[in-house]
C-alpha atoms as a PDB file:
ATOM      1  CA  UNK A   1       5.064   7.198  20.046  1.00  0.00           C
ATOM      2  CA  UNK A   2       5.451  10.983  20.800  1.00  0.00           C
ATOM      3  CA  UNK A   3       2.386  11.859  22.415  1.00  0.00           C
ATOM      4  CA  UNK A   4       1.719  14.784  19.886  1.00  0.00           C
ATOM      5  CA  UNK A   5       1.690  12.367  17.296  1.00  0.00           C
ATOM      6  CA  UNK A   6      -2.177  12.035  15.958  1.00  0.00           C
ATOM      7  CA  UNK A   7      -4.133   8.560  16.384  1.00  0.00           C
ATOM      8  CA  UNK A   8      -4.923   7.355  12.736  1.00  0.00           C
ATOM      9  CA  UNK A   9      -2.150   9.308  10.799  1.00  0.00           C
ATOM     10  CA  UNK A  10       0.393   7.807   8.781  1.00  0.00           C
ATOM     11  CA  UNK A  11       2.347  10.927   9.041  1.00  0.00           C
ATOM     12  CA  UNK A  12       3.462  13.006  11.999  1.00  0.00           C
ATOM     13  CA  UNK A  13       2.276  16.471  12.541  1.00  0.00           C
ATOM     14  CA  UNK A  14       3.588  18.941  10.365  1.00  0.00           C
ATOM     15  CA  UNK A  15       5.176  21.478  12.646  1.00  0.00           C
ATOM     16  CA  UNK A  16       7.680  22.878  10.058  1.00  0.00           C
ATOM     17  CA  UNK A  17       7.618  24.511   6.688  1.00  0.00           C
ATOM     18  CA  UNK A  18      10.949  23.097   5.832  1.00  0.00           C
ATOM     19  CA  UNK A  19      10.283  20.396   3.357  1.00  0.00           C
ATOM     20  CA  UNK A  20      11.976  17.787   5.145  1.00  0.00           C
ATOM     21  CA  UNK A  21      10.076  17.671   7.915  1.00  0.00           C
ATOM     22  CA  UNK A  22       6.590  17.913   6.385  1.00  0.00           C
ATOM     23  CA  UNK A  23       4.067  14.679   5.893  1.00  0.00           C
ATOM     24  CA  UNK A  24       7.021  12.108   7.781  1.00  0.00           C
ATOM     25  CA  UNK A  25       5.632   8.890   7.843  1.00  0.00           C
ATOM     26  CA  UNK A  26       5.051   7.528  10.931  1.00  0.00           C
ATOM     27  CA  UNK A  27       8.253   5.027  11.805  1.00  0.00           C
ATOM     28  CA  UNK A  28       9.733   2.853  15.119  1.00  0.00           C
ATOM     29  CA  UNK A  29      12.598   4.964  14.887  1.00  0.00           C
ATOM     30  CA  UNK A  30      10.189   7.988  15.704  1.00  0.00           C
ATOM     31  CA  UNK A  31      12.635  10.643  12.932  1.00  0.00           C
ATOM     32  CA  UNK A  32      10.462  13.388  11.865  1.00  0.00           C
ATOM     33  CA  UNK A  33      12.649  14.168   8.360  1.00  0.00           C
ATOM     34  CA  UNK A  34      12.716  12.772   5.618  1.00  0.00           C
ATOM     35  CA  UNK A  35      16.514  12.523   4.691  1.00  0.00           C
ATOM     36  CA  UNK A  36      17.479  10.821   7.967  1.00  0.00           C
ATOM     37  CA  UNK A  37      13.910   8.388   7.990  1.00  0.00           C
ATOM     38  CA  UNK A  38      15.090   7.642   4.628  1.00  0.00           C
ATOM     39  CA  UNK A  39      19.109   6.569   6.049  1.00  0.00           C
ATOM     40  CA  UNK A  40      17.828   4.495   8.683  1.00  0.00           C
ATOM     41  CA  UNK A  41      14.953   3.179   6.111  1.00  0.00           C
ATOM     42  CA  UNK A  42      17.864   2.074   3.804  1.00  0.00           C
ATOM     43  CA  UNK A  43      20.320   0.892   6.464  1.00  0.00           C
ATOM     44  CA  UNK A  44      17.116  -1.493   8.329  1.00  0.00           C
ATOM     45  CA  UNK A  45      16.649  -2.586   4.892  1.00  0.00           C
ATOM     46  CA  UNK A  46      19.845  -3.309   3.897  1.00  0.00           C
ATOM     47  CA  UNK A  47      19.874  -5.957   6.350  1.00  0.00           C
ATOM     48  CA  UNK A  48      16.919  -7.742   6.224  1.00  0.00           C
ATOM     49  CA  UNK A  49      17.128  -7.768   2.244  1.00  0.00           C
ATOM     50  CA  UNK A  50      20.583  -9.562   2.535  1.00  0.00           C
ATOM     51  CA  UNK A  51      18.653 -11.903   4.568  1.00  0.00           C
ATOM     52  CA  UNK A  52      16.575 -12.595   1.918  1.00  0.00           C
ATOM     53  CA  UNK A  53      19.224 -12.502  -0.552  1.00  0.00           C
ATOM     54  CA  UNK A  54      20.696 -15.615   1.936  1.00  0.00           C
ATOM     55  CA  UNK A  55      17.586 -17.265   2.050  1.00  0.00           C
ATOM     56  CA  UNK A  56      16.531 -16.965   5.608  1.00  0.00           C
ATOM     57  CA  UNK A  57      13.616 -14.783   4.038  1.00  0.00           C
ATOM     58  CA  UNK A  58       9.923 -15.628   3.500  1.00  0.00           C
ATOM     59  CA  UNK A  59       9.350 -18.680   1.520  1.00  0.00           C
ATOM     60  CA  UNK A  60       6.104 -18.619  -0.478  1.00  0.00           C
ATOM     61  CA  UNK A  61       4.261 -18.873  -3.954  1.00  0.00           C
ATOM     62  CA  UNK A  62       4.916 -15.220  -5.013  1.00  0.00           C
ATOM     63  CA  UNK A  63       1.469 -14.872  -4.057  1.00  0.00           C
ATOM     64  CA  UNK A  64      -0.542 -11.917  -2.425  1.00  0.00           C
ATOM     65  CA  UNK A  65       0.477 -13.808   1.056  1.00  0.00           C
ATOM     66  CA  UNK A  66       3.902 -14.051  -0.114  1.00  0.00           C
ATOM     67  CA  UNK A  67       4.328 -10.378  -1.200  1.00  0.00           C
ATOM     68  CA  UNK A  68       3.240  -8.929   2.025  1.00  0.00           C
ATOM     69  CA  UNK A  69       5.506 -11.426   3.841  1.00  0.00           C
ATOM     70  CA  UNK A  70       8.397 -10.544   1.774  1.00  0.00           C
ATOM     71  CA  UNK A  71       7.192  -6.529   2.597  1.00  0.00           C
ATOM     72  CA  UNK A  72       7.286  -7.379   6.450  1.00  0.00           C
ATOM     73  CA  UNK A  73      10.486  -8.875   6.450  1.00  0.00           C
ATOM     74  CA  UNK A  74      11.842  -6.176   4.815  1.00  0.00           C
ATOM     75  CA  UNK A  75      10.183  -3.073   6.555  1.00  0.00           C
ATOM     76  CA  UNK A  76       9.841  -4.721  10.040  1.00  0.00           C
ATOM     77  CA  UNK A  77      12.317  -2.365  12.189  1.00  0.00           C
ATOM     78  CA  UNK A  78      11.049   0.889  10.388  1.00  0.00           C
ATOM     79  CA  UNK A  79       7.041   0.561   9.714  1.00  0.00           C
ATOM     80  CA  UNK A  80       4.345  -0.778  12.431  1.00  0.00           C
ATOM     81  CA  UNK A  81       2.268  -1.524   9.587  1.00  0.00           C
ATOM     82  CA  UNK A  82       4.867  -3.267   7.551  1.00  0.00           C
ATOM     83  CA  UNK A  83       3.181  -6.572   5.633  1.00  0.00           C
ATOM     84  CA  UNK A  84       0.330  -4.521   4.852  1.00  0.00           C
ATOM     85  CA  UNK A  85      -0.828  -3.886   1.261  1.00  0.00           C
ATOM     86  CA  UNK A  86      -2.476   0.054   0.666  1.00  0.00           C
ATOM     87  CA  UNK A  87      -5.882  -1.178   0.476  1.00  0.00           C
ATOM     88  CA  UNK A  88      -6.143  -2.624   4.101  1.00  0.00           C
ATOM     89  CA  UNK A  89      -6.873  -1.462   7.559  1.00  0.00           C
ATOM     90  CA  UNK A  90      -4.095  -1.986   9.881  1.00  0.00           C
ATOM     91  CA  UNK A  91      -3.758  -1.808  13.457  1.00  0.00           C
ATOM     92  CA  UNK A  92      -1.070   0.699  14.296  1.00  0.00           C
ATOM     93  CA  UNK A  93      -0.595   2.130  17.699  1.00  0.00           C
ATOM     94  CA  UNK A  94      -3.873   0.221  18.589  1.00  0.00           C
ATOM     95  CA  UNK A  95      -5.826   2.282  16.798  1.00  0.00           C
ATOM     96  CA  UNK A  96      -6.757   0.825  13.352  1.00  0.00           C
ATOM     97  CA  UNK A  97      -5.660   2.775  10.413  1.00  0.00           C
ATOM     98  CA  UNK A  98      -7.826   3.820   7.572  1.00  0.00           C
ATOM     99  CA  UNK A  99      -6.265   2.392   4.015  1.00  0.00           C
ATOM    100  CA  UNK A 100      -3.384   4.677   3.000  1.00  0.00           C
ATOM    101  CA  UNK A 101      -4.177   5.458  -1.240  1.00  0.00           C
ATOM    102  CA  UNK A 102      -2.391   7.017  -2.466  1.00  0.00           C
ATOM    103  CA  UNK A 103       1.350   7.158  -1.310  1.00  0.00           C
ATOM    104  CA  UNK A 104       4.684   9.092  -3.063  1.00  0.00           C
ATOM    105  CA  UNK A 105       8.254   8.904  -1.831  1.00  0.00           C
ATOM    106  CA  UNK A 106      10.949  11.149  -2.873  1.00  0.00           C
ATOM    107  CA  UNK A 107       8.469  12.637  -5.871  1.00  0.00           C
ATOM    108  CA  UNK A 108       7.352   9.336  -7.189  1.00  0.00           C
ATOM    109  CA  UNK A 109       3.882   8.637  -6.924  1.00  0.00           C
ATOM    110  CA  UNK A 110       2.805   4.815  -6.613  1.00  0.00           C
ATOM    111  CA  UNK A 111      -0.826   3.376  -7.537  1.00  0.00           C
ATOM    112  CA  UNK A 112      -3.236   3.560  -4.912  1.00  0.00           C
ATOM    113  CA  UNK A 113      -3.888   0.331  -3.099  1.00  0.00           C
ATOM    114  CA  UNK A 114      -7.763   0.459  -4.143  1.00  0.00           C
ATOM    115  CA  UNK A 115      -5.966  -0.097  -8.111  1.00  0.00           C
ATOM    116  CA  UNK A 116      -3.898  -2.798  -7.171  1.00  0.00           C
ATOM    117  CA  UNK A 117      -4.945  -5.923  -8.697  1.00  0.00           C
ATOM    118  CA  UNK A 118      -3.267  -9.208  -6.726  1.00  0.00           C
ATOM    119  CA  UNK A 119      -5.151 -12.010  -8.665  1.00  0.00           C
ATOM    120  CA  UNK A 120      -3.455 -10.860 -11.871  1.00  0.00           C
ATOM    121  CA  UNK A 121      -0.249 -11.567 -10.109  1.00  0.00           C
ATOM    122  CA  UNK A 122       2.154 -14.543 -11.918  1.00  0.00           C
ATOM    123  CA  UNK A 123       3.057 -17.789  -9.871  1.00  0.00           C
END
């Protein structure tokens, strides 16, 4: 990590007004804008979700355990705190991480992790 990036942020510091480089998440690649994080998101992904596709994924129940597995897999070479539902605390950078909400990607806003419900999940 940069060392002007902020213990306990998701995001990197916005330095920029330029839309593409505001509110980055956080990633191993350490990109600061959006279009290229999300080209090297998409490539890293590519490849782990053809493992899966394979089956040298996680096996599981399709269970709480099992979707956070499956999330890991797939986000492991972009996101520290890959395998990590919205409503926890994770460890990133050693510093542990206060649970991220609400979160929105390319306009689209997903449920916060407090709303999630994982025991109404189907096996």
């Amino acid at each position: 990590m940069s060392d002007d990036t902020p213990k306990g942020s998701y995001f990197y510091p916005n330095t920029s007004d330029d839309p593409d480089r505001t509110d980055v998440l956080r990633n191993k690649f350490e990109i600061r804008s959006h279009s290229e994080l999300r080209t090297e998101e998409y490539r890293a992904t590519a490849f782990r979700m053809a493992e899966i596709a394979e089956g040298d994924g996680p096996q599981g129940r399709f269970d709480e355990e099992h979707l956070k597995a499956v999330h890991a897999h797939i986000f492991q070479d972009v996101y520290e705190w890959a395998g990590h539902t919205r409503n926890e605390s994770p460890i990133v950078d050693g510093e542990r991480m206060e649970p991220i909400g609400g979160l929105s990607k390319g306009g689209t806003s997903f449920l916060p992790g407090s709303r999630i419900d994982m025991g109404s999940t189907r096996h």
